[in-house]
PDB file of N, CA and C in Angstrom:
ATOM      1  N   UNK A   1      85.175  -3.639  76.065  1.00  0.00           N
ATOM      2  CA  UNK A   1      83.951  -2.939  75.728  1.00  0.00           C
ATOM      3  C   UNK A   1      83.538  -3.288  74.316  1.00  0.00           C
ATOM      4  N   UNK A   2      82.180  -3.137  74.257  1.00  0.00           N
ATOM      5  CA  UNK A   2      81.699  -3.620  72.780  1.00  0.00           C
ATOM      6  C   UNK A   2      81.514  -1.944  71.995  1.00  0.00           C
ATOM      7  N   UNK A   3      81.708  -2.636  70.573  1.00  0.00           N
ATOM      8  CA  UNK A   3      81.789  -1.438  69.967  1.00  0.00           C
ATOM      9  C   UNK A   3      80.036  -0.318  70.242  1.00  0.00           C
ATOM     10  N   UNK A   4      78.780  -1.084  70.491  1.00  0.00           N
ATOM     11  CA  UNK A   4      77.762  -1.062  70.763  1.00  0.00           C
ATOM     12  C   UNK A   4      78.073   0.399  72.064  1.00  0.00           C
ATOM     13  N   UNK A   5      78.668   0.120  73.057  1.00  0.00           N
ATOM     14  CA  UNK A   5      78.633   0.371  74.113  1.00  0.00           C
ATOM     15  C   UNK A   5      79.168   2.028  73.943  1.00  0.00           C
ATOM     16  N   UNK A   6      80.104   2.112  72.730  1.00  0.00           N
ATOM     17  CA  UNK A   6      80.857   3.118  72.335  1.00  0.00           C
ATOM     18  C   UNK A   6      80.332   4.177  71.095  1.00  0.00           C
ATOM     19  N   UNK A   7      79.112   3.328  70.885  1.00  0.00           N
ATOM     20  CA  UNK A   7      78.230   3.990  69.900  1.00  0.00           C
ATOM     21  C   UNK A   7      77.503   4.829  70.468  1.00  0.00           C
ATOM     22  N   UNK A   8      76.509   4.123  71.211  1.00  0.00           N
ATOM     23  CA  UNK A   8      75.458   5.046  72.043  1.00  0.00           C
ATOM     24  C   UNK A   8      76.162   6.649  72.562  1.00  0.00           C
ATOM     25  N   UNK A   9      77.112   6.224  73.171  1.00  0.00           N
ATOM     26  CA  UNK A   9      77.331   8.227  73.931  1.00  0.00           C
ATOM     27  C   UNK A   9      77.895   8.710  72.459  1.00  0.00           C
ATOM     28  N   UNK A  10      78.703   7.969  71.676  1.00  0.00           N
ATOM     29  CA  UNK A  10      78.404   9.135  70.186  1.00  0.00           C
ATOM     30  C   UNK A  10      76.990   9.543  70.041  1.00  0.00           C
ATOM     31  N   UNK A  11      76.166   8.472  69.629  1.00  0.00           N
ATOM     32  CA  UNK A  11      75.245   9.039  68.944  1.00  0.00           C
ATOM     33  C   UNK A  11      74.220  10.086  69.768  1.00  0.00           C
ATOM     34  N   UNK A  12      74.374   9.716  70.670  1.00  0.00           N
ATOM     35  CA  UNK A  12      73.818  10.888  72.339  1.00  0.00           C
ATOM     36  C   UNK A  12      74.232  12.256  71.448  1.00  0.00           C
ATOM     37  N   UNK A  13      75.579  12.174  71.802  1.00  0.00           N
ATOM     38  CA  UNK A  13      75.812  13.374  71.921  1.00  0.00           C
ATOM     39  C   UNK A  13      76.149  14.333  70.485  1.00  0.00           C
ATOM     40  N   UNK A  14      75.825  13.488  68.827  1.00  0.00           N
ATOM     41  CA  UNK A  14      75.608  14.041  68.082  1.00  0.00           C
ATOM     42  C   UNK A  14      74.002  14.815  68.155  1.00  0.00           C
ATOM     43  N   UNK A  15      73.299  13.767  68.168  1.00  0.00           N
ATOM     44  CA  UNK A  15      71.902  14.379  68.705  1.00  0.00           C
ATOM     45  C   UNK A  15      71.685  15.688  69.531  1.00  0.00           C
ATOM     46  N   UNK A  16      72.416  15.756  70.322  1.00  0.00           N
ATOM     47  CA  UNK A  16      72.218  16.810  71.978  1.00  0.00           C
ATOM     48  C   UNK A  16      72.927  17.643  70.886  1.00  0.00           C
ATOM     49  N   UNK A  17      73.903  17.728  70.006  1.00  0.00           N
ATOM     50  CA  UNK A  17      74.611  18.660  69.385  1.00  0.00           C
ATOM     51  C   UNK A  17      73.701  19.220  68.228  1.00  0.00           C
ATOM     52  N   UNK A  18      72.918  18.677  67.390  1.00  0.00           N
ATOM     53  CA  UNK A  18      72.253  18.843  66.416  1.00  0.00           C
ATOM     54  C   UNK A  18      70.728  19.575  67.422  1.00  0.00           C
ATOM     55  N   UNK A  19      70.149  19.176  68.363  1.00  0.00           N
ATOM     56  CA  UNK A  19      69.523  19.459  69.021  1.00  0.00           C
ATOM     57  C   UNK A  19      69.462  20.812  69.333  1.00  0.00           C
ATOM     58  N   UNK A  20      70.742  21.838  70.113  1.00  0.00           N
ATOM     59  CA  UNK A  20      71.062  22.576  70.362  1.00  0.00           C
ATOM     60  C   UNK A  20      71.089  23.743  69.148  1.00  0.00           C
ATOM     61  N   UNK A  21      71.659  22.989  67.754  1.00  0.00           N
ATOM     62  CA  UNK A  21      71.452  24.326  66.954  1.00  0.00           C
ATOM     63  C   UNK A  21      70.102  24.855  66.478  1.00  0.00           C
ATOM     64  N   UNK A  22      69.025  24.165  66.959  1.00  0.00           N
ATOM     65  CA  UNK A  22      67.539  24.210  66.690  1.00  0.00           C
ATOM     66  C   UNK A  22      67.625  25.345  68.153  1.00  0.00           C
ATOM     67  N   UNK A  23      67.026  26.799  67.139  1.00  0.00           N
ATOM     68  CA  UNK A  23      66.484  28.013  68.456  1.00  0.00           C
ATOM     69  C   UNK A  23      65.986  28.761  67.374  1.00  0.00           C
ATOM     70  N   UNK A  24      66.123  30.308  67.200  1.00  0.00           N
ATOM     71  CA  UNK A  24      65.330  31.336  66.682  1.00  0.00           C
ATOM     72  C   UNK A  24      65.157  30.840  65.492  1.00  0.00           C
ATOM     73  N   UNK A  25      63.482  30.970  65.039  1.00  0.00           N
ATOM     74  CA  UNK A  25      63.558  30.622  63.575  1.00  0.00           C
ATOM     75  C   UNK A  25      63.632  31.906  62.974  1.00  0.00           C
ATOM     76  N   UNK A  26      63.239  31.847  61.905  1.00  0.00           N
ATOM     77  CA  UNK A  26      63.068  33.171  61.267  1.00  0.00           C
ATOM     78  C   UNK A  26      63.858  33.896  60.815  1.00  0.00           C
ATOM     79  N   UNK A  27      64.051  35.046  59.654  1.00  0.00           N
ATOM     80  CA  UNK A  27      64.578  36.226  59.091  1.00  0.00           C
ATOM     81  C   UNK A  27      65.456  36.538  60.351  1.00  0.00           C
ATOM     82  N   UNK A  28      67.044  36.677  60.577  1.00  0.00           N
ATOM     83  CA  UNK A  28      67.776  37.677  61.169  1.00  0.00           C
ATOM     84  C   UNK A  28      67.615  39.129  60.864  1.00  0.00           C
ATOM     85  N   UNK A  29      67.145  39.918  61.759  1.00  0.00           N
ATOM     86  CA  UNK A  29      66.912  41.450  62.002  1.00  0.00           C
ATOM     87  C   UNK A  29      67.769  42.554  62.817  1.00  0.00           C
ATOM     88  N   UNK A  30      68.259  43.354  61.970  1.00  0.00           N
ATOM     89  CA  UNK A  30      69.041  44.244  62.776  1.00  0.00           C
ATOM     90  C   UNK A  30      68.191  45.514  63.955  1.00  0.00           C
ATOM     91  N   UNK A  31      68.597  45.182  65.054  1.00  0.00           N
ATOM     92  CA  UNK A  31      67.911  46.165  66.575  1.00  0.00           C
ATOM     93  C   UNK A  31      67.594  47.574  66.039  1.00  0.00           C
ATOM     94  N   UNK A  32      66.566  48.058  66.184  1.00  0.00           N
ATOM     95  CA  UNK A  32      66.176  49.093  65.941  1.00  0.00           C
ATOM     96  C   UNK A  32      66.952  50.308  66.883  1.00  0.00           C
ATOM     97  N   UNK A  33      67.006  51.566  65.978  1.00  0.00           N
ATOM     98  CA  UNK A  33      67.597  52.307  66.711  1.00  0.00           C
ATOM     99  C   UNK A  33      67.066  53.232  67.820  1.00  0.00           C
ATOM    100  N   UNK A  34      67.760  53.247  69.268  1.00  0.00           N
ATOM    101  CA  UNK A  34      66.540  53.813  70.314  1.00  0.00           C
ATOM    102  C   UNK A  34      65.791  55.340  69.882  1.00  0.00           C
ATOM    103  N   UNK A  35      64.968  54.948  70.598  1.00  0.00           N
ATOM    104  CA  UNK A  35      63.928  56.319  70.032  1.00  0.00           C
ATOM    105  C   UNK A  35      64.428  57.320  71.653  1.00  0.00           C
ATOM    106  N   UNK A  36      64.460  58.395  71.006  1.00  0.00           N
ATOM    107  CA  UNK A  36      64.667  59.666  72.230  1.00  0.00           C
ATOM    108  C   UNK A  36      63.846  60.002  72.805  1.00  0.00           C
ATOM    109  N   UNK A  37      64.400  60.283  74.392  1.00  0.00           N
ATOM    110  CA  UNK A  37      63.281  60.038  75.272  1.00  0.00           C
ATOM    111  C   UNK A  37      63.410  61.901  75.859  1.00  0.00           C
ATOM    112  N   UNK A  38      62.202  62.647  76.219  1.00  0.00           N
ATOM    113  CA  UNK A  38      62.248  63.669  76.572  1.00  0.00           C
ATOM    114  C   UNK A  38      62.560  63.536  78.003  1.00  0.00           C
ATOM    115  N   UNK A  39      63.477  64.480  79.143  1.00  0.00           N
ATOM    116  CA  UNK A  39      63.277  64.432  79.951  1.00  0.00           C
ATOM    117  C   UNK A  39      62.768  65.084  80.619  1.00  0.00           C
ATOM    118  N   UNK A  40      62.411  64.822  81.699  1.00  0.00           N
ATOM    119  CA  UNK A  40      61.151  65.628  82.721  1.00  0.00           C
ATOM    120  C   UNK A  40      61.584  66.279  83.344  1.00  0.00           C
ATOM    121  N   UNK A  41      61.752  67.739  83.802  1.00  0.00           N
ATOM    122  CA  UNK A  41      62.081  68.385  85.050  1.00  0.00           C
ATOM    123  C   UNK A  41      61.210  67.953  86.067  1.00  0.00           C
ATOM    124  N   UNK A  42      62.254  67.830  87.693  1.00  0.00           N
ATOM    125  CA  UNK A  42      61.414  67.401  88.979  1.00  0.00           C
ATOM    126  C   UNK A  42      61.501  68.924  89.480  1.00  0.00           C
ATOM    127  N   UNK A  43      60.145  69.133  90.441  1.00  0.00           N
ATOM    128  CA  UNK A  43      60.160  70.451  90.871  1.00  0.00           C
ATOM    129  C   UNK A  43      60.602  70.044  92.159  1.00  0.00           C
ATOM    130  N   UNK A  44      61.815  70.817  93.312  1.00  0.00           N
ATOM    131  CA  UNK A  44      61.858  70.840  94.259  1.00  0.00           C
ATOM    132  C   UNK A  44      60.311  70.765  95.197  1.00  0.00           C
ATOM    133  N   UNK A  45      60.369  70.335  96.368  1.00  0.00           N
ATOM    134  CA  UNK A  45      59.299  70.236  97.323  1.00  0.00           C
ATOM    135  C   UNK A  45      59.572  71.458  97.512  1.00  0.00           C
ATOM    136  N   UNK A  46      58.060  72.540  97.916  1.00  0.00           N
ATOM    137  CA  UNK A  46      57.307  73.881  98.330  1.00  0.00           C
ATOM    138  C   UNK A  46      58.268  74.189  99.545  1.00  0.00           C
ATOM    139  N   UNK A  47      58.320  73.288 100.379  1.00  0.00           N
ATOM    140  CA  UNK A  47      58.705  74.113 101.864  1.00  0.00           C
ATOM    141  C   UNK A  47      59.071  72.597 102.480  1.00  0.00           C
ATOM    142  N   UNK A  48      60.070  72.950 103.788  1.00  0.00           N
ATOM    143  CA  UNK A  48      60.539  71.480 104.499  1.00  0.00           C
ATOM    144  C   UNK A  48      59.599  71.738 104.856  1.00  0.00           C
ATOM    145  N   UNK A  49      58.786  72.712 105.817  1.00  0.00           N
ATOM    146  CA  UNK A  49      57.919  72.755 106.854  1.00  0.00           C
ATOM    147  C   UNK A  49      56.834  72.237 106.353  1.00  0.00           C
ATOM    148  N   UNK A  50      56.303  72.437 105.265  1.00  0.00           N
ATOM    149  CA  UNK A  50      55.076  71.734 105.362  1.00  0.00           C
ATOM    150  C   UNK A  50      55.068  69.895 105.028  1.00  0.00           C
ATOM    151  N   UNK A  51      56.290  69.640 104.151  1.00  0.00           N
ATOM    152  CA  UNK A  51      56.543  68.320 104.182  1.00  0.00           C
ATOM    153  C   UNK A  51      56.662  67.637 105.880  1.00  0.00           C
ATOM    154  N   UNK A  52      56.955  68.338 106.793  1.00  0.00           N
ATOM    155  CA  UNK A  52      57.105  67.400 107.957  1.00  0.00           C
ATOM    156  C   UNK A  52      55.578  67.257 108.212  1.00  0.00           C
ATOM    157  N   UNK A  53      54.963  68.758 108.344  1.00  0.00           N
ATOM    158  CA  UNK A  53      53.679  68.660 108.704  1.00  0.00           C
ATOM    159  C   UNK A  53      52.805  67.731 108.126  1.00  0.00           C
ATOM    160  N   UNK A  54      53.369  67.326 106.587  1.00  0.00           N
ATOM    161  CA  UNK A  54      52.261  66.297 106.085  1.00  0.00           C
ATOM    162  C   UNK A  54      52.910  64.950 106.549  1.00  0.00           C
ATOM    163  N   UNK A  55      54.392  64.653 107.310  1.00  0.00           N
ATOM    164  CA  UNK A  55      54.525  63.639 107.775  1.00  0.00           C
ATOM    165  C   UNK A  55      53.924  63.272 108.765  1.00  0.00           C
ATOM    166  N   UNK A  56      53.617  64.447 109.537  1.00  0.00           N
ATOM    167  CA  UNK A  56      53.036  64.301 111.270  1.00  0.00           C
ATOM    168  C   UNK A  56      51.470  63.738 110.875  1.00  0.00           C
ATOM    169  N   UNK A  57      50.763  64.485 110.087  1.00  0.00           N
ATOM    170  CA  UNK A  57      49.637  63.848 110.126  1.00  0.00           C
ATOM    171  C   UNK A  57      49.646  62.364 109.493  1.00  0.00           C
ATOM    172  N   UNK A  58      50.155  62.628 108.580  1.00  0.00           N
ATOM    173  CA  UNK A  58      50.252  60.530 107.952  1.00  0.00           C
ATOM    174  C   UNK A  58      50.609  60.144 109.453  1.00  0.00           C
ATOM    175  N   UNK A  59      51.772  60.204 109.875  1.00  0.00           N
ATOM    176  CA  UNK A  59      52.001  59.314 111.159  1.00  0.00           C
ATOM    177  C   UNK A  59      50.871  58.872 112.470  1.00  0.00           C
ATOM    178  N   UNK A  60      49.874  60.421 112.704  1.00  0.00           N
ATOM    179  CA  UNK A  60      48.855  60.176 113.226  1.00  0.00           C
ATOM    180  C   UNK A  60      47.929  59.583 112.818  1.00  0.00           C
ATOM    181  N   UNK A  61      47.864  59.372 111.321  1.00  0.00           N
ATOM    182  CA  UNK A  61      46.462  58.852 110.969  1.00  0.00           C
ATOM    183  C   UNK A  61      46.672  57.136 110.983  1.00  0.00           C
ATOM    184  N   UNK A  62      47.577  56.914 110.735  1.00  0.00           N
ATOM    185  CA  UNK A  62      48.364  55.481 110.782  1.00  0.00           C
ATOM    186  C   UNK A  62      48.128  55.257 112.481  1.00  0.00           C
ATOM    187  N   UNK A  63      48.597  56.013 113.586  1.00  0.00           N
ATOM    188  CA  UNK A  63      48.724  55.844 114.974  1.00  0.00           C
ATOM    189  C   UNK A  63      47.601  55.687 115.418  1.00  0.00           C
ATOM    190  N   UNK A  64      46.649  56.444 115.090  1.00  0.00           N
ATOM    191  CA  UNK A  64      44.957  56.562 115.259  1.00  0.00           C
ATOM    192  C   UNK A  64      43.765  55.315 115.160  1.00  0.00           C
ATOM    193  N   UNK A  65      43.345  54.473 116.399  1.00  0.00           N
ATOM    194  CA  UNK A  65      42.890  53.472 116.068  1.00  0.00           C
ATOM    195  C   UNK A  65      41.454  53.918 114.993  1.00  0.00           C
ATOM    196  N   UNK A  66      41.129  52.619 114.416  1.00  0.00           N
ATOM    197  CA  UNK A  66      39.308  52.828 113.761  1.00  0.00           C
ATOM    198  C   UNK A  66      38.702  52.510 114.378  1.00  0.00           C
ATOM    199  N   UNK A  67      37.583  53.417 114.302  1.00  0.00           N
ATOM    200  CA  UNK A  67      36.162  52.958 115.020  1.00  0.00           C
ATOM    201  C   UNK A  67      36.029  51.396 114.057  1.00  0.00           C
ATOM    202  N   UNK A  68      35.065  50.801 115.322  1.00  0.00           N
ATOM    203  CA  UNK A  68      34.734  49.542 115.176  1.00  0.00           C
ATOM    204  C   UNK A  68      33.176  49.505 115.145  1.00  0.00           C
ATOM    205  N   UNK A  69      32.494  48.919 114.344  1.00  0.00           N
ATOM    206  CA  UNK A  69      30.721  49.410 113.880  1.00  0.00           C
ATOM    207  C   UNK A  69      30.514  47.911 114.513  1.00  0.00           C
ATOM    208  N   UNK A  70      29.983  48.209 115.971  1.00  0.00           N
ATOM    209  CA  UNK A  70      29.635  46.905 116.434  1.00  0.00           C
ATOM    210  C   UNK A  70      27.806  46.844 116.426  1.00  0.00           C
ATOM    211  N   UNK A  71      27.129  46.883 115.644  1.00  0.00           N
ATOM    212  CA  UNK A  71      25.912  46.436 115.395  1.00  0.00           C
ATOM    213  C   UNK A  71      25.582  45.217 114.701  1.00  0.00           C
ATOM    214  N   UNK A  72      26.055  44.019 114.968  1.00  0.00           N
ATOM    215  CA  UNK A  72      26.271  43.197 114.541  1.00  0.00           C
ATOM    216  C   UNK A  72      25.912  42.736 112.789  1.00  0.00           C
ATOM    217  N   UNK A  73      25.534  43.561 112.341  1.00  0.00           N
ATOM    218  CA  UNK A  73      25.661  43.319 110.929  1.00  0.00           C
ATOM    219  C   UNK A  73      27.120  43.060 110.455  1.00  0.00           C
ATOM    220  N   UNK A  74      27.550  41.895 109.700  1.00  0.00           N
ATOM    221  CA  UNK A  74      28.329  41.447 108.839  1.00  0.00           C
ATOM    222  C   UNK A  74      28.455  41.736 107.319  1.00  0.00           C
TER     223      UNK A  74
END
């Protein structure tokens, strides 16, 4: 092998190495500290019964074909 041949993947891979330490520019900054978050009370649902009842109708209105406005306007 020529010394040529043994140069190149050095110099590759000084490059790819020097390459790599190039990322964030700028001032290093220390993470701010989290800000406190209030939490929310969830209110229980009113009644099972009326939650099904509002399931039954979603389910019908979904089941329920649409009228179709056949007067040929587009």
């Amino acid at each position: 092998m020529t010394s040529r041949s043994l140069l190149f993947p050095a110099v590759a891979m000084s490059v790819l190495l020097f390459l790599s330490a190039c990322g964030n520019k700028g001032p290093l900054v220390m993470p701010q500290k989290p800000v406190p978050v209030e939490e929310q009370s969830v209110e229980p649902a009113a009644d099972a019964d009326s939650q099904k009842q509002a399931d039954r109708k979603a389910q019908e209105a979904i089941e329920e074909p649409t009228p179709v406005n056949d007067d040929g306007n587009d």
